[in-house]
PDB file of N, CA and C in Angstrom:
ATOM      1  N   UNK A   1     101.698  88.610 139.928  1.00  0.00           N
ATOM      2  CA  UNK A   1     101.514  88.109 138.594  1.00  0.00           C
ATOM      3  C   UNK A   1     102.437  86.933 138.392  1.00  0.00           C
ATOM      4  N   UNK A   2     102.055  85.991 137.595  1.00  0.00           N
ATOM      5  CA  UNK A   2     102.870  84.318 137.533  1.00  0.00           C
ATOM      6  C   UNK A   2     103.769  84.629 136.336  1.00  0.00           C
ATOM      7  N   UNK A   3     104.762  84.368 136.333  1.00  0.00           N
ATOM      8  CA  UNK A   3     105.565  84.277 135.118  1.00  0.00           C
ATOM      9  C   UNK A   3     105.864  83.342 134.364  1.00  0.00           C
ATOM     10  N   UNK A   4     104.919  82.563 134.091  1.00  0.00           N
ATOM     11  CA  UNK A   4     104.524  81.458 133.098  1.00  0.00           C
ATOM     12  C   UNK A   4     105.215  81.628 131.697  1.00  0.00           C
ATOM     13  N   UNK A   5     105.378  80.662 131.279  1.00  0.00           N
ATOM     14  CA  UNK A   5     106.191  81.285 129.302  1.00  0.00           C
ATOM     15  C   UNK A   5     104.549  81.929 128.792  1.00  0.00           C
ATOM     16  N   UNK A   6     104.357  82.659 128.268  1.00  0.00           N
ATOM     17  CA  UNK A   6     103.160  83.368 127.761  1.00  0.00           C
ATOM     18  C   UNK A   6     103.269  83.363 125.930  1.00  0.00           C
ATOM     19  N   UNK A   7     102.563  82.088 125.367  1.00  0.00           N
ATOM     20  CA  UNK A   7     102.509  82.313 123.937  1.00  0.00           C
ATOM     21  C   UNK A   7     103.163  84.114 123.546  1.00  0.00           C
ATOM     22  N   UNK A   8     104.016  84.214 122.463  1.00  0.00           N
ATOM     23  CA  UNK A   8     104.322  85.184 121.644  1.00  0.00           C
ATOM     24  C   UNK A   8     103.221  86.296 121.504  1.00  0.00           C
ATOM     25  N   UNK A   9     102.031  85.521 120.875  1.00  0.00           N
ATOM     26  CA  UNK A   9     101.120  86.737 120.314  1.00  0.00           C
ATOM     27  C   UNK A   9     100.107  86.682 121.169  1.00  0.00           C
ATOM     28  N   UNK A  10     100.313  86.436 122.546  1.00  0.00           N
ATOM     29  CA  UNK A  10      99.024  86.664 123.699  1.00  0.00           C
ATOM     30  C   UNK A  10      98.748  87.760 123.873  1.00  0.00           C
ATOM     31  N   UNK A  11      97.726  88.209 124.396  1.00  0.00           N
ATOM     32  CA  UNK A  11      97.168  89.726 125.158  1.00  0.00           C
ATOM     33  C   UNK A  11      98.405  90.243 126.109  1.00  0.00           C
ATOM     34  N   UNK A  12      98.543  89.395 127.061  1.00  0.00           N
ATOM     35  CA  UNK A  12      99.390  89.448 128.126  1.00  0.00           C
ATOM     36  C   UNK A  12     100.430  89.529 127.879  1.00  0.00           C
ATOM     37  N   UNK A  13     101.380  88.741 127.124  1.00  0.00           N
ATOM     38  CA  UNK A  13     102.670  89.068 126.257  1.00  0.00           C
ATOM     39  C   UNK A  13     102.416  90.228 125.693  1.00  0.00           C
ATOM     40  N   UNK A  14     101.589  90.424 124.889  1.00  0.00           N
ATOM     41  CA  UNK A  14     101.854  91.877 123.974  1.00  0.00           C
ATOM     42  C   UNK A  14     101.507  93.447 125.183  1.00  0.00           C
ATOM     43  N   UNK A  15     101.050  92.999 126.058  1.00  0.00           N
ATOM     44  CA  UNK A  15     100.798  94.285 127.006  1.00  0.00           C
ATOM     45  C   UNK A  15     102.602  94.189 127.795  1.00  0.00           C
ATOM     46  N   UNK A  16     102.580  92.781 128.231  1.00  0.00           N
ATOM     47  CA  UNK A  16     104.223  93.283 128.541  1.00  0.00           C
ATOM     48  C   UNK A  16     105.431  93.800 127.860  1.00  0.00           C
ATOM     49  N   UNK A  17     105.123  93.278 126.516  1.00  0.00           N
ATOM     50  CA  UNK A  17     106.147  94.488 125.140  1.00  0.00           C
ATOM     51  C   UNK A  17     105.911  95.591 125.514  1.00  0.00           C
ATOM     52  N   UNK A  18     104.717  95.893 125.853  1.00  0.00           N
ATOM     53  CA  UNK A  18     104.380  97.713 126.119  1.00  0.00           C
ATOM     54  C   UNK A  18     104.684  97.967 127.437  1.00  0.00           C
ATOM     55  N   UNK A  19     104.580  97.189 128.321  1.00  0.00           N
ATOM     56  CA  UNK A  19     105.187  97.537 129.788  1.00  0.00           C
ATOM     57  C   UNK A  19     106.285  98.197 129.340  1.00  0.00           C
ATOM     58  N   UNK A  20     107.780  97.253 128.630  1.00  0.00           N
ATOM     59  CA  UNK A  20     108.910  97.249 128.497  1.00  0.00           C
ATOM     60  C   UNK A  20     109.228  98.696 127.566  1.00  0.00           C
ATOM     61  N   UNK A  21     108.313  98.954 126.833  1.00  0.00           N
ATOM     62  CA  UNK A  21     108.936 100.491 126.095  1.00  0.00           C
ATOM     63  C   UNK A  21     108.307 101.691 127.027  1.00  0.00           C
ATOM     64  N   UNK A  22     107.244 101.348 127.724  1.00  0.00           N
ATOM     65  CA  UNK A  22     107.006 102.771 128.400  1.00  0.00           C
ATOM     66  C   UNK A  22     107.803 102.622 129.458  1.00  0.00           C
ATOM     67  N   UNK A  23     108.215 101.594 130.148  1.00  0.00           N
ATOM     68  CA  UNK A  23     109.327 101.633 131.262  1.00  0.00           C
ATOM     69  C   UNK A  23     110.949 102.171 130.187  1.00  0.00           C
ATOM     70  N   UNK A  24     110.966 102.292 129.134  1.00  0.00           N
ATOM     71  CA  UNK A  24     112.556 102.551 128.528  1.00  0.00           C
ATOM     72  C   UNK A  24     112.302 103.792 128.625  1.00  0.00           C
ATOM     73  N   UNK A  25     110.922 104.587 128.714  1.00  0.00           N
ATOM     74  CA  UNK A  25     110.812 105.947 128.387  1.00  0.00           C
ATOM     75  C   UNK A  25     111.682 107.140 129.489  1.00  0.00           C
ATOM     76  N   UNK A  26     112.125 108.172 129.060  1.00  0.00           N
ATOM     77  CA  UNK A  26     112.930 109.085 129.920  1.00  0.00           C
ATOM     78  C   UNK A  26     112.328 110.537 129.768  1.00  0.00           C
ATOM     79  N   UNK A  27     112.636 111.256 130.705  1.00  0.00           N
ATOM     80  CA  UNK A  27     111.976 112.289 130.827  1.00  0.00           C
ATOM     81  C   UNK A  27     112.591 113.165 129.561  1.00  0.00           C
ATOM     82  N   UNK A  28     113.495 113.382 128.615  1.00  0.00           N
ATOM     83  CA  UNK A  28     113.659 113.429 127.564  1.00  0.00           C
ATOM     84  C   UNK A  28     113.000 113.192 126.113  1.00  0.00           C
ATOM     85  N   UNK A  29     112.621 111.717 126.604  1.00  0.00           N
ATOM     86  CA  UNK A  29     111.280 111.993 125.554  1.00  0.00           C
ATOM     87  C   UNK A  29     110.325 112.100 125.542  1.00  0.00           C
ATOM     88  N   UNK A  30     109.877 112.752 124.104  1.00  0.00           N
ATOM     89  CA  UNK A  30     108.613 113.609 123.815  1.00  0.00           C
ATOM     90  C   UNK A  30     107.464 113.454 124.373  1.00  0.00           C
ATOM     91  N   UNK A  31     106.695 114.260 124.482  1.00  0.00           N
ATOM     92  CA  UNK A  31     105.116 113.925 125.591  1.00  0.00           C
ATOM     93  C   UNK A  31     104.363 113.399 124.364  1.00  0.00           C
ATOM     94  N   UNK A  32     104.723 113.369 123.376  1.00  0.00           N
ATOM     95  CA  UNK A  32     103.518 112.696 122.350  1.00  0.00           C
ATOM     96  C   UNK A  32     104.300 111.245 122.331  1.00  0.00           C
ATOM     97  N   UNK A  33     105.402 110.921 122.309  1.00  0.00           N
ATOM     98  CA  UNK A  33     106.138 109.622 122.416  1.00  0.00           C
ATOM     99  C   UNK A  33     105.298 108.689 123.760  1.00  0.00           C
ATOM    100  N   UNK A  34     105.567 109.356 124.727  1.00  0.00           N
ATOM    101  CA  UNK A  34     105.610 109.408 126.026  1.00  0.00           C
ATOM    102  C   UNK A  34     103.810 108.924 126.432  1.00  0.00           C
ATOM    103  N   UNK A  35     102.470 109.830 125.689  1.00  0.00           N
ATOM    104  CA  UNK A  35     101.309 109.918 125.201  1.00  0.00           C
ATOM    105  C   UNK A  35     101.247 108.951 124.654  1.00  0.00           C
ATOM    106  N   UNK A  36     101.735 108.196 123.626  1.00  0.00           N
ATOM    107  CA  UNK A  36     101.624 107.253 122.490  1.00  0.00           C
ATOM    108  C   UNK A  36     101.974 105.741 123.389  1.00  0.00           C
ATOM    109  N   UNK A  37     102.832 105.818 123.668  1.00  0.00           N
ATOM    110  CA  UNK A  37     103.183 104.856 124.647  1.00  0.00           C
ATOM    111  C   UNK A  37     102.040 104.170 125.835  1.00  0.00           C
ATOM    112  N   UNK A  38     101.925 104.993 126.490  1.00  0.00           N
ATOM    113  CA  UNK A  38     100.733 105.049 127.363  1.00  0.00           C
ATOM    114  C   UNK A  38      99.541 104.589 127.022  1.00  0.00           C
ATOM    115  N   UNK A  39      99.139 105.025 126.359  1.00  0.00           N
ATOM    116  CA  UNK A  39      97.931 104.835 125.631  1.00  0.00           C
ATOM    117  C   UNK A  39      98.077 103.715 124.652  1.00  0.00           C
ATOM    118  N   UNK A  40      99.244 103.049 124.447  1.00  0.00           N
ATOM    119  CA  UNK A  40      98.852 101.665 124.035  1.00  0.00           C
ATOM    120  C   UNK A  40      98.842 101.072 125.247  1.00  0.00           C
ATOM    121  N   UNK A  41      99.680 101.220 126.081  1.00  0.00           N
ATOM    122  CA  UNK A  41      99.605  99.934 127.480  1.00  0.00           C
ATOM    123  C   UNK A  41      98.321 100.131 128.121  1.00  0.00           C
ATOM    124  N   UNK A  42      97.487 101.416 127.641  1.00  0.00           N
ATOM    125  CA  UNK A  42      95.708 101.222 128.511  1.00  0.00           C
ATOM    126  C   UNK A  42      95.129 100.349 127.451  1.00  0.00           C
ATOM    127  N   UNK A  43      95.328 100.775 126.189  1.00  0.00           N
ATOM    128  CA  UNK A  43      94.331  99.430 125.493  1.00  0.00           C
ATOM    129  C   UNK A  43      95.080  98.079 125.233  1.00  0.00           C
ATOM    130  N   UNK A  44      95.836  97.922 125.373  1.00  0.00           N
ATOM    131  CA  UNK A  44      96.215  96.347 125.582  1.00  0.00           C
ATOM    132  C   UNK A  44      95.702  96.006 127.077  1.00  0.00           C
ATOM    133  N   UNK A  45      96.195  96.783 127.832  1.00  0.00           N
ATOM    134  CA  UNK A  45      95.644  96.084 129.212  1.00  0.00           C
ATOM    135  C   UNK A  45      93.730  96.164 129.023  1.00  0.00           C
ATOM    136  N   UNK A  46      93.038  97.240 128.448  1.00  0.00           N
ATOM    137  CA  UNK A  46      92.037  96.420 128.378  1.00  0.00           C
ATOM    138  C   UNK A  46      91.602  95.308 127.716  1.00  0.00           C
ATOM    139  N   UNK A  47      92.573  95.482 126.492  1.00  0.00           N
ATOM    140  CA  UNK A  47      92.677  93.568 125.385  1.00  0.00           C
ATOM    141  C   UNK A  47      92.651  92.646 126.706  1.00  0.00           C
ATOM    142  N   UNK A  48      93.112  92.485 127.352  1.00  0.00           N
ATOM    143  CA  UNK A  48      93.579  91.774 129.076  1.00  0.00           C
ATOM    144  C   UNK A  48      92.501  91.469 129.328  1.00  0.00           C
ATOM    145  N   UNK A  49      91.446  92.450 130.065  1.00  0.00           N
ATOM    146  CA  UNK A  49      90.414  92.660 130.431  1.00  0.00           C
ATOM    147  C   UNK A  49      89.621  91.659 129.312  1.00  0.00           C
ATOM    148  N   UNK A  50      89.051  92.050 128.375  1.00  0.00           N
ATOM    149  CA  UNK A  50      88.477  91.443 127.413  1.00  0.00           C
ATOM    150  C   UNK A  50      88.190  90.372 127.484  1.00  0.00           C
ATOM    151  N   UNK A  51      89.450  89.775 127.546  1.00  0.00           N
ATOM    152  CA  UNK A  51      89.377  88.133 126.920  1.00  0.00           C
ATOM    153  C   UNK A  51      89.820  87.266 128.321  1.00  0.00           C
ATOM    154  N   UNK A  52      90.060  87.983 129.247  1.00  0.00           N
ATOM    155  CA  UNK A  52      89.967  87.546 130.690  1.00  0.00           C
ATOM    156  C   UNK A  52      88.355  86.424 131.237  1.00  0.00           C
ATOM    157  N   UNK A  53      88.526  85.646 131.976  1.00  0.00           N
ATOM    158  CA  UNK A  53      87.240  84.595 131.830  1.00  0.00           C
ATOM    159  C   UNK A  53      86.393  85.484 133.224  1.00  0.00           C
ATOM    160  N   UNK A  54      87.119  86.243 133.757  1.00  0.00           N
ATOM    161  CA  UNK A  54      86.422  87.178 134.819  1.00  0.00           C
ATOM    162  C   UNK A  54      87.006  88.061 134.992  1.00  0.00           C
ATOM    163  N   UNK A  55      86.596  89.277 134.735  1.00  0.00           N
ATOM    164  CA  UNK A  55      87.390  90.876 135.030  1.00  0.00           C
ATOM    165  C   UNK A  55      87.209  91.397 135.956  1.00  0.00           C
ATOM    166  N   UNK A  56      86.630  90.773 137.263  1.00  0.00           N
ATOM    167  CA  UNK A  56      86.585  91.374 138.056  1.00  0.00           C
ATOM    168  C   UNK A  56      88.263  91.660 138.772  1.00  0.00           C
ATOM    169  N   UNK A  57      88.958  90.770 139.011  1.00  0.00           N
ATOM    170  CA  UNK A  57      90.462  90.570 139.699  1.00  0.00           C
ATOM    171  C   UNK A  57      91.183  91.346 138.382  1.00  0.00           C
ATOM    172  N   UNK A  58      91.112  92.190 137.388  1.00  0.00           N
ATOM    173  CA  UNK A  58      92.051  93.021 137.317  1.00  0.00           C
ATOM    174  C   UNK A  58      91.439  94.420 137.351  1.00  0.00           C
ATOM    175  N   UNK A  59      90.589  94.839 138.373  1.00  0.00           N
ATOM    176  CA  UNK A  59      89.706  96.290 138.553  1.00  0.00           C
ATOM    177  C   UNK A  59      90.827  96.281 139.078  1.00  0.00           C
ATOM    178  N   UNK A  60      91.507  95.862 140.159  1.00  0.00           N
ATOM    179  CA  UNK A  60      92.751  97.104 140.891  1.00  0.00           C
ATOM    180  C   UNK A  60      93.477  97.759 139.871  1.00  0.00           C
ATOM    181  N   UNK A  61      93.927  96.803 138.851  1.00  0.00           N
ATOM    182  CA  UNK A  61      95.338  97.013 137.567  1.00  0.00           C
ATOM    183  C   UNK A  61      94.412  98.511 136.944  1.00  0.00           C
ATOM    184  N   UNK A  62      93.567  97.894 136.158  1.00  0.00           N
ATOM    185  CA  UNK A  62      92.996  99.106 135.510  1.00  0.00           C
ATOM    186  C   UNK A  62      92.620 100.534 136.128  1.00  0.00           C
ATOM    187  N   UNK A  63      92.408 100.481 137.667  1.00  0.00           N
ATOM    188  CA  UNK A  63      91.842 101.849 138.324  1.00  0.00           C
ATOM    189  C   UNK A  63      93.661 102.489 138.452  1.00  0.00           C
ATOM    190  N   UNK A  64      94.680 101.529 138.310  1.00  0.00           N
ATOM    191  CA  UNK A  64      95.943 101.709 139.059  1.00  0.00           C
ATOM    192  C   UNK A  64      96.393 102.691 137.739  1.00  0.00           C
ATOM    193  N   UNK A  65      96.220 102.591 136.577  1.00  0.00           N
ATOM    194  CA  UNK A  65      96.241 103.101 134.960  1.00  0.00           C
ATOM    195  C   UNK A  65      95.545 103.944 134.806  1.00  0.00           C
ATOM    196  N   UNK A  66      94.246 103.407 134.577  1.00  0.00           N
ATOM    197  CA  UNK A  66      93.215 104.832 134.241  1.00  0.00           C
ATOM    198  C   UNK A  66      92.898 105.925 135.563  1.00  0.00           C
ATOM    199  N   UNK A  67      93.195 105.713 136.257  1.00  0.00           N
ATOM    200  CA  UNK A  67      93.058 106.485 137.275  1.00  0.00           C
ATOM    201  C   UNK A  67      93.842 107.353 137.783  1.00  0.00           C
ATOM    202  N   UNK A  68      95.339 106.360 138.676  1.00  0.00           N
ATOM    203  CA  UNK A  68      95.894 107.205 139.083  1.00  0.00           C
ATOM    204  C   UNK A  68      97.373 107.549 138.047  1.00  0.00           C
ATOM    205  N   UNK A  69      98.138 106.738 137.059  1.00  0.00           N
ATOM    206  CA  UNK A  69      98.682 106.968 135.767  1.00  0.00           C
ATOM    207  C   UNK A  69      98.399 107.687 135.231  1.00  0.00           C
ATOM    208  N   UNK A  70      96.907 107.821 135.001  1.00  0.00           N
ATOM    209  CA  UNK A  70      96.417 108.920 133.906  1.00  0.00           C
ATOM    210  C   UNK A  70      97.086 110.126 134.173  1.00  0.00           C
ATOM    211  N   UNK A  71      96.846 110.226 135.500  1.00  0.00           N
ATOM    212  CA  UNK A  71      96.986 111.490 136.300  1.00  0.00           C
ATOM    213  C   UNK A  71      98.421 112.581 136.475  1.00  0.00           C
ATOM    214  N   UNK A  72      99.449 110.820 136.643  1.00  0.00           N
ATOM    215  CA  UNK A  72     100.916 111.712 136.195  1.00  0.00           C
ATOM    216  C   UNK A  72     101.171 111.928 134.904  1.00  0.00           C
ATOM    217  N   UNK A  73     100.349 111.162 133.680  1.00  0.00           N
ATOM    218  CA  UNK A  73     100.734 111.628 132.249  1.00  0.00           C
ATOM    219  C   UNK A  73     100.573 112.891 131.754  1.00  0.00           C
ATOM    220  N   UNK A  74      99.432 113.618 132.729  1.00  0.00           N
ATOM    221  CA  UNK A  74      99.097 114.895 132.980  1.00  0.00           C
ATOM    222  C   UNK A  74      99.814 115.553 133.168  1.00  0.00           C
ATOM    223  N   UNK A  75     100.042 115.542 134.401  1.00  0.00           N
ATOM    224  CA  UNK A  75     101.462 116.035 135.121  1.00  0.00           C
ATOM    225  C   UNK A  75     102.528 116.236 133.898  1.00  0.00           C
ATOM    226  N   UNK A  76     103.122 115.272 133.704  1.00  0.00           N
ATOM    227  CA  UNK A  76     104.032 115.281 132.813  1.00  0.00           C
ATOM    228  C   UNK A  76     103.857 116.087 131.740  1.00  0.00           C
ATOM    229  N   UNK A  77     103.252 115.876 130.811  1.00  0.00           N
ATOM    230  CA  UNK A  77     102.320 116.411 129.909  1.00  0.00           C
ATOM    231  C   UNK A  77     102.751 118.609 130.150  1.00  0.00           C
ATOM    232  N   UNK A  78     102.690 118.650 131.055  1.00  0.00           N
ATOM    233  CA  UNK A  78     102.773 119.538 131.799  1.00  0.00           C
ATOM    234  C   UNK A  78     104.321 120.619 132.078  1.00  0.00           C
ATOM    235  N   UNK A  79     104.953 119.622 132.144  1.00  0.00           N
ATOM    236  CA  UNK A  79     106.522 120.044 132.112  1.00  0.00           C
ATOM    237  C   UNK A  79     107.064 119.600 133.639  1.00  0.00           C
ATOM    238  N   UNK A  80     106.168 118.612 134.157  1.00  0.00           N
ATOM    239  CA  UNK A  80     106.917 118.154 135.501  1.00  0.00           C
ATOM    240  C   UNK A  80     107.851 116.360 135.061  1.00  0.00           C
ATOM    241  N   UNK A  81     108.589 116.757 134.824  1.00  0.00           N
ATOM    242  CA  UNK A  81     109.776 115.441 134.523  1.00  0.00           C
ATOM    243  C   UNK A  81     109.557 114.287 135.682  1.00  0.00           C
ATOM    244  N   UNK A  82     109.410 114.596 137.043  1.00  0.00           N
ATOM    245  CA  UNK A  82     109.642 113.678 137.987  1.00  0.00           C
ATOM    246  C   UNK A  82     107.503 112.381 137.947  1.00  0.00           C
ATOM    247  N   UNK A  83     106.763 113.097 137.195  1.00  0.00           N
ATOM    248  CA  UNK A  83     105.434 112.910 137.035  1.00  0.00           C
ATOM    249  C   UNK A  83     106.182 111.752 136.163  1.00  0.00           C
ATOM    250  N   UNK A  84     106.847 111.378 135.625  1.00  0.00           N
ATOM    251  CA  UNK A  84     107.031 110.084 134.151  1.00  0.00           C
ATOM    252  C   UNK A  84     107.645 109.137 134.953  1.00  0.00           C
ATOM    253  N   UNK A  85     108.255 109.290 135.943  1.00  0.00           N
ATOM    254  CA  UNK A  85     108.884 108.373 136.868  1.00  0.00           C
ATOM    255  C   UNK A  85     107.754 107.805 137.813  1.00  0.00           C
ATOM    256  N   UNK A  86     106.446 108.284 138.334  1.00  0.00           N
ATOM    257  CA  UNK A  86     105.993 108.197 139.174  1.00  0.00           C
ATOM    258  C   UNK A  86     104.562 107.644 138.262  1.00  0.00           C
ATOM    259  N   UNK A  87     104.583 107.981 137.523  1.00  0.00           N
ATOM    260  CA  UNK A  87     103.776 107.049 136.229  1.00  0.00           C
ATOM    261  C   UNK A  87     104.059 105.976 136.071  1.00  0.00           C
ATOM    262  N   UNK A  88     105.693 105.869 135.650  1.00  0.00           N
ATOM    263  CA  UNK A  88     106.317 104.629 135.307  1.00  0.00           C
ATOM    264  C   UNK A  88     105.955 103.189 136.536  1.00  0.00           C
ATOM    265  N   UNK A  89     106.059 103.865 138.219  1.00  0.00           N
ATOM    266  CA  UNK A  89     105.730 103.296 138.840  1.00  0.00           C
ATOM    267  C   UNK A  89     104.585 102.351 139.717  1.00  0.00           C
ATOM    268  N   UNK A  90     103.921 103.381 138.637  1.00  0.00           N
ATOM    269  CA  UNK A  90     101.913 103.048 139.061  1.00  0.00           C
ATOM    270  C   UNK A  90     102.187 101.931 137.630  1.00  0.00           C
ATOM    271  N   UNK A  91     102.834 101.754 136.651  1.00  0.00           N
ATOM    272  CA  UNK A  91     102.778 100.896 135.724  1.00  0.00           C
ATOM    273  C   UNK A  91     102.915  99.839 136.091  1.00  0.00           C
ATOM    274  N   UNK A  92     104.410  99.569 136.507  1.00  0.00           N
ATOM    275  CA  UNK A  92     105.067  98.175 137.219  1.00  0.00           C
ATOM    276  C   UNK A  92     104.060  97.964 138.690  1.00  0.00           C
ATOM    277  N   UNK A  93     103.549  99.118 139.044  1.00  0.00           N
ATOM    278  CA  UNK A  93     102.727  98.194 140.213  1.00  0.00           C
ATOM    279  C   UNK A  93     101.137  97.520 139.652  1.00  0.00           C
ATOM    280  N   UNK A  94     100.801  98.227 138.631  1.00  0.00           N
ATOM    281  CA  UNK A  94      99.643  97.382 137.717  1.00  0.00           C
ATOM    282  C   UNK A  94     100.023  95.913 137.430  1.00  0.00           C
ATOM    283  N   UNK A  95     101.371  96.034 136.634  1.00  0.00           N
ATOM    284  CA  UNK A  95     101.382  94.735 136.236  1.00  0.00           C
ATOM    285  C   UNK A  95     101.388  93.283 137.400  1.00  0.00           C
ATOM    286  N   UNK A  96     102.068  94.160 138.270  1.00  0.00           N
ATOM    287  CA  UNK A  96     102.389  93.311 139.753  1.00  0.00           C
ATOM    288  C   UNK A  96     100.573  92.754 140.616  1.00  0.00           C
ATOM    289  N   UNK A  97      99.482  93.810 140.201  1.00  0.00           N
ATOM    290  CA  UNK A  97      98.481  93.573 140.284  1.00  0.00           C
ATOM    291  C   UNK A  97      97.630  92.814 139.769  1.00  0.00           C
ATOM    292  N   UNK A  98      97.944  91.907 138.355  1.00  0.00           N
ATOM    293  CA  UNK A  98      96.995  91.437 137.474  1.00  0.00           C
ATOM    294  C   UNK A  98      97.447  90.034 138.087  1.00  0.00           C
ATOM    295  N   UNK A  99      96.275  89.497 138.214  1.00  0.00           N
ATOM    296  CA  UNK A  99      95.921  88.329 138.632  1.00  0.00           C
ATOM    297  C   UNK A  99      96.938  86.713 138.171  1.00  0.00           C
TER     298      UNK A  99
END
């Protein structure tokens, strides 16, 4: 991903605000915090998608979220603490994925 200055109120800027609080998240906090979080960084990253001039080059990002993310929020969700870390990491490798 290019690290260009990204207008304030872009798609892409505002999905990286949400990168930055679900990466602050700790296994301490709440699974609805934790839930809430998440689930804004899937619909901003599809805002991404959206207004993208071709969506095909961010199918990896999104399968990397809805797919296998989903999967440790579960986990977590669950009472496995080390699942929010391993979430956290399918995150930062999404973003590292978007075109």
């Amino acid at each position: 991903m290019c690290n260009h200055q990204l207008p304030v109120d872009s798609p892409l800027a505002t999905l990286m605000l949400a990168e930055d609080r679900l990466l602050g998240l700790t296994p301490e906090s709440s699974t609805d915090e934790v839930a809430y979080q998440f689930t804004e960084f899937l619909e901003l990253l599809w805002n991404v998608i959206e207004v993208a001039p071709d969506p095909a080059p961010y199918t990896p990002a999104w399968n990397m979220i809805n797919l296998y993310a989903k999967v440790d929020l579960l986990v977590f969700q669950q009472g496995n603490d080390a699942a929010l870390i391993r979430m956290q990491e399918k995150v930062r490798e999404a973003i590292e994925l978007l075109p």
